[in-house]
C-alpha atoms as a PDB file:
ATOM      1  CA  UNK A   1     -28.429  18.538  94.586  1.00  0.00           C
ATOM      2  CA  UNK A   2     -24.576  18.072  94.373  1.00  0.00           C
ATOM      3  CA  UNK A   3     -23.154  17.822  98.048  1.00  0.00           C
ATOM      4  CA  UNK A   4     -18.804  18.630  97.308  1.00  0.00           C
ATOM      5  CA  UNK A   5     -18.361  17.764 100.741  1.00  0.00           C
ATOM      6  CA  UNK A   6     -19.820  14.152 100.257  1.00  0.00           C
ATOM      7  CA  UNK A   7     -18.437  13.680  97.334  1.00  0.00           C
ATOM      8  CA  UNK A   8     -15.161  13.918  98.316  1.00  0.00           C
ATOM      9  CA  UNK A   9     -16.329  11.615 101.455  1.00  0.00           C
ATOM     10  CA  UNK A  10     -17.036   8.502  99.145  1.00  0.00           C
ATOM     11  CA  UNK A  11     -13.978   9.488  97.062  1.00  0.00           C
ATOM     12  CA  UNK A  12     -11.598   8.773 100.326  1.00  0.00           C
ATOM     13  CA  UNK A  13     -13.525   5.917 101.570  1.00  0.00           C
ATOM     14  CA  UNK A  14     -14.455   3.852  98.810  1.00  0.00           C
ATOM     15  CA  UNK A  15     -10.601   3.141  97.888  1.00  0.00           C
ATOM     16  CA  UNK A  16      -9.900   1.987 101.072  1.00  0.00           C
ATOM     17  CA  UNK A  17     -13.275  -0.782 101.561  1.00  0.00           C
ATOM     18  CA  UNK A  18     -12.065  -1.791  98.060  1.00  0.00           C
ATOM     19  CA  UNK A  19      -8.333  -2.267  99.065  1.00  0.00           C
ATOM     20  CA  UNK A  20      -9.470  -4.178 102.774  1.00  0.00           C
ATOM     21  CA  UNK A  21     -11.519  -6.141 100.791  1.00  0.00           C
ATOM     22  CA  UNK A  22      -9.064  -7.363  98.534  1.00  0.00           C
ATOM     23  CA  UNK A  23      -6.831  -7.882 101.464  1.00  0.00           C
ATOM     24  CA  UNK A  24      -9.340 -10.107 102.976  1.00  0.00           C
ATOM     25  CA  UNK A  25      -9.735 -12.408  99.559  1.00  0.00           C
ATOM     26  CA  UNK A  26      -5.827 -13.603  99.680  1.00  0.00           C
ATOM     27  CA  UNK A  27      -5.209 -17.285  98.479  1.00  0.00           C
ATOM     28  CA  UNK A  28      -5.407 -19.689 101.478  1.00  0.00           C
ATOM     29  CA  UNK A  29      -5.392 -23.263 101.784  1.00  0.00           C
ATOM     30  CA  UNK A  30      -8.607 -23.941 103.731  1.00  0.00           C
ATOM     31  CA  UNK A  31      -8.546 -26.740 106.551  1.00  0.00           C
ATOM     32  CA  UNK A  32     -11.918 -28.356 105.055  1.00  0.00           C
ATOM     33  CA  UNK A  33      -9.780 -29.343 102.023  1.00  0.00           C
ATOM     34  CA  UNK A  34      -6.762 -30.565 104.130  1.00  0.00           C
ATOM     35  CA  UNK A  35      -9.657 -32.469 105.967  1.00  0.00           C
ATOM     36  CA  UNK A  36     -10.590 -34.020 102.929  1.00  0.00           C
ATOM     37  CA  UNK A  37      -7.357 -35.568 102.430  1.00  0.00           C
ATOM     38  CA  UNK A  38      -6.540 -39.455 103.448  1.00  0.00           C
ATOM     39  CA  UNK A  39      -3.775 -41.620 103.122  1.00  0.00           C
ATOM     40  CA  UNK A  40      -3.124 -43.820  99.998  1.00  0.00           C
ATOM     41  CA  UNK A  41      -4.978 -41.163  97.818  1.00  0.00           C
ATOM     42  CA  UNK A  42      -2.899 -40.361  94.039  1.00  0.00           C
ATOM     43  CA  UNK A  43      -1.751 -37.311  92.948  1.00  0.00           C
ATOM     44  CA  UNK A  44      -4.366 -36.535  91.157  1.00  0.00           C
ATOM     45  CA  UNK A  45      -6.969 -36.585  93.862  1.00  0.00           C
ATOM     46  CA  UNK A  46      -4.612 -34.749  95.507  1.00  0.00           C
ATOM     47  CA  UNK A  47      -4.815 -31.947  92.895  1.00  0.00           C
ATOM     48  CA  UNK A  48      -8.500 -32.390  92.158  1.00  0.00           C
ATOM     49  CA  UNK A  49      -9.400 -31.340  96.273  1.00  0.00           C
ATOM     50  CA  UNK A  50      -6.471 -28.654  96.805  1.00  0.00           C
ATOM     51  CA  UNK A  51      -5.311 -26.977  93.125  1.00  0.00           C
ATOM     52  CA  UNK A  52      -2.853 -26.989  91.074  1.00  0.00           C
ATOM     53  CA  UNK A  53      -0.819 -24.274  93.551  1.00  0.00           C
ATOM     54  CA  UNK A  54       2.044 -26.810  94.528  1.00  0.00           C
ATOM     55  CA  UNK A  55       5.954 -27.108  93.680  1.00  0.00           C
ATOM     56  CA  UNK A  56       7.747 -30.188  93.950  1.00  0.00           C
ATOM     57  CA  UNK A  57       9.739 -29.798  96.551  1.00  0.00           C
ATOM     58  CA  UNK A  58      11.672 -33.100  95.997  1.00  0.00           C
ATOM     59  CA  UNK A  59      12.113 -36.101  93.804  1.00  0.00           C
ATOM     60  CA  UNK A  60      13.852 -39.051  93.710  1.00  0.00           C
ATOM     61  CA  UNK A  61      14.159 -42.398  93.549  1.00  0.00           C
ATOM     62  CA  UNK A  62      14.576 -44.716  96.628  1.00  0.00           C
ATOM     63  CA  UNK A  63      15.027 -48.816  95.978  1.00  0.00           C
ATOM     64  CA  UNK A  64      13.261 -48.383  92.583  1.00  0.00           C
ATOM     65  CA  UNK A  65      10.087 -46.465  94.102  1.00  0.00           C
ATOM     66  CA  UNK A  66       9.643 -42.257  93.244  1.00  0.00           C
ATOM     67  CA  UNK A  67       9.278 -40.386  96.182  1.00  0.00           C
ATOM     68  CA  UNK A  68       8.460 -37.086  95.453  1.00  0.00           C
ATOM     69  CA  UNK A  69       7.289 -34.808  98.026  1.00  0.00           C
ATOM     70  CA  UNK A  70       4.819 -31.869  97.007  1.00  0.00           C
ATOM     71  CA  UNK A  71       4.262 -28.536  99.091  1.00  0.00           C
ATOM     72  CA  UNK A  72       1.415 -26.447  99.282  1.00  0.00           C
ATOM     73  CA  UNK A  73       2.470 -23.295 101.031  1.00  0.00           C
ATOM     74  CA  UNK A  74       0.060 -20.324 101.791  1.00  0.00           C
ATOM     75  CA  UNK A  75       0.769 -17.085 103.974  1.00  0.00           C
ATOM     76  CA  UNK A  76       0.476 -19.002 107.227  1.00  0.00           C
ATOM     77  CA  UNK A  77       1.842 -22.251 106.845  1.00  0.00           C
ATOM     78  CA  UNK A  78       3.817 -24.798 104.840  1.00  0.00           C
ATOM     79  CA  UNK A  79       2.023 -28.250 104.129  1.00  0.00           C
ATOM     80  CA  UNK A  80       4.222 -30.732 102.498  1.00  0.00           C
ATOM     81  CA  UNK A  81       2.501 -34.422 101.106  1.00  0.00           C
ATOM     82  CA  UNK A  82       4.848 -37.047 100.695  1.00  0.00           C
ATOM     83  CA  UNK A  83       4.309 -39.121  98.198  1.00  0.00           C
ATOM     84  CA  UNK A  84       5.392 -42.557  97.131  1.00  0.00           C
ATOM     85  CA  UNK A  85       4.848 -43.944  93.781  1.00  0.00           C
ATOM     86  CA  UNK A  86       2.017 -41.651  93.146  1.00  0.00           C
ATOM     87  CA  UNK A  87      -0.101 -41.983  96.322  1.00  0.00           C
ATOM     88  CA  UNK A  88      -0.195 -40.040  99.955  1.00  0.00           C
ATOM     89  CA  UNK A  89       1.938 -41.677 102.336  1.00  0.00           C
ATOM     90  CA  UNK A  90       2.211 -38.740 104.910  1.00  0.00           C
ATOM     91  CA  UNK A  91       0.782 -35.187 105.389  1.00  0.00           C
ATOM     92  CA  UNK A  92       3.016 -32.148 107.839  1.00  0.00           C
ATOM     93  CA  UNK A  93       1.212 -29.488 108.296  1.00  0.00           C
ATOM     94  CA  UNK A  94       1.148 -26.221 109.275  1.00  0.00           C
ATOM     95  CA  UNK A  95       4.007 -25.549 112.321  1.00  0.00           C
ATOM     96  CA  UNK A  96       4.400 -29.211 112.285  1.00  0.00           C
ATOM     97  CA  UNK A  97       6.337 -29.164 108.980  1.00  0.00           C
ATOM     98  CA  UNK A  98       8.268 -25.786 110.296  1.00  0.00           C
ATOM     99  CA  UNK A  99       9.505 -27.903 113.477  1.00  0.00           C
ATOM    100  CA  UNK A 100      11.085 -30.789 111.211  1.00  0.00           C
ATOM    101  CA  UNK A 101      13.303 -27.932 109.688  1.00  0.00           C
END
């Protein structure tokens, strides 16, 4: 038999489990990948472990070698790689990079 009453239950609740869980599902950059990271690694390791989710947060050229430093930024941190002639030279993460600021 049709219950109104718990009907309109469901109808209130399910929007908001739907919405929390969505919440819950927001892009992060997980530590185990950042763990997976090492020195001397190219850029396209790099992208292969953590995404394609970086901007180039500077390029340029120093004594005939690119340095270009990428950043990976999610809702909690900003991780910047530097990188030299295509490989990982140095990682700052999370409040580390925020202190060099």
């Amino acid at each position: 038999m049709f219950n109104p009453q718990k009907s309109m239950k469901y109808t209130f609740y399910i929007p908001i489990v739907l919405f929390l869980s969505a919440c819950a599902s927001l892009p992060r950059l997980p530590g185990e990948k950042m763990d997976r990271l090492e020195l001397d690694m190219k850029k396209e390791q790099i992208k292969d472990i953590l995404g394609p989710g970086y901007t180039v947060a500077e390029k340029r050229e120093d004594n005939g070698t690119t340095v270009e430093v990428l950043s990976y930024r999610d809702f909690y941190r900003d991780d910047e790689f530097y990188m030299f002639s295509g490989r990982l030279e140095n990682m700052v993460q999370g409040t580390d990079a925020q202190d060099r600021e």
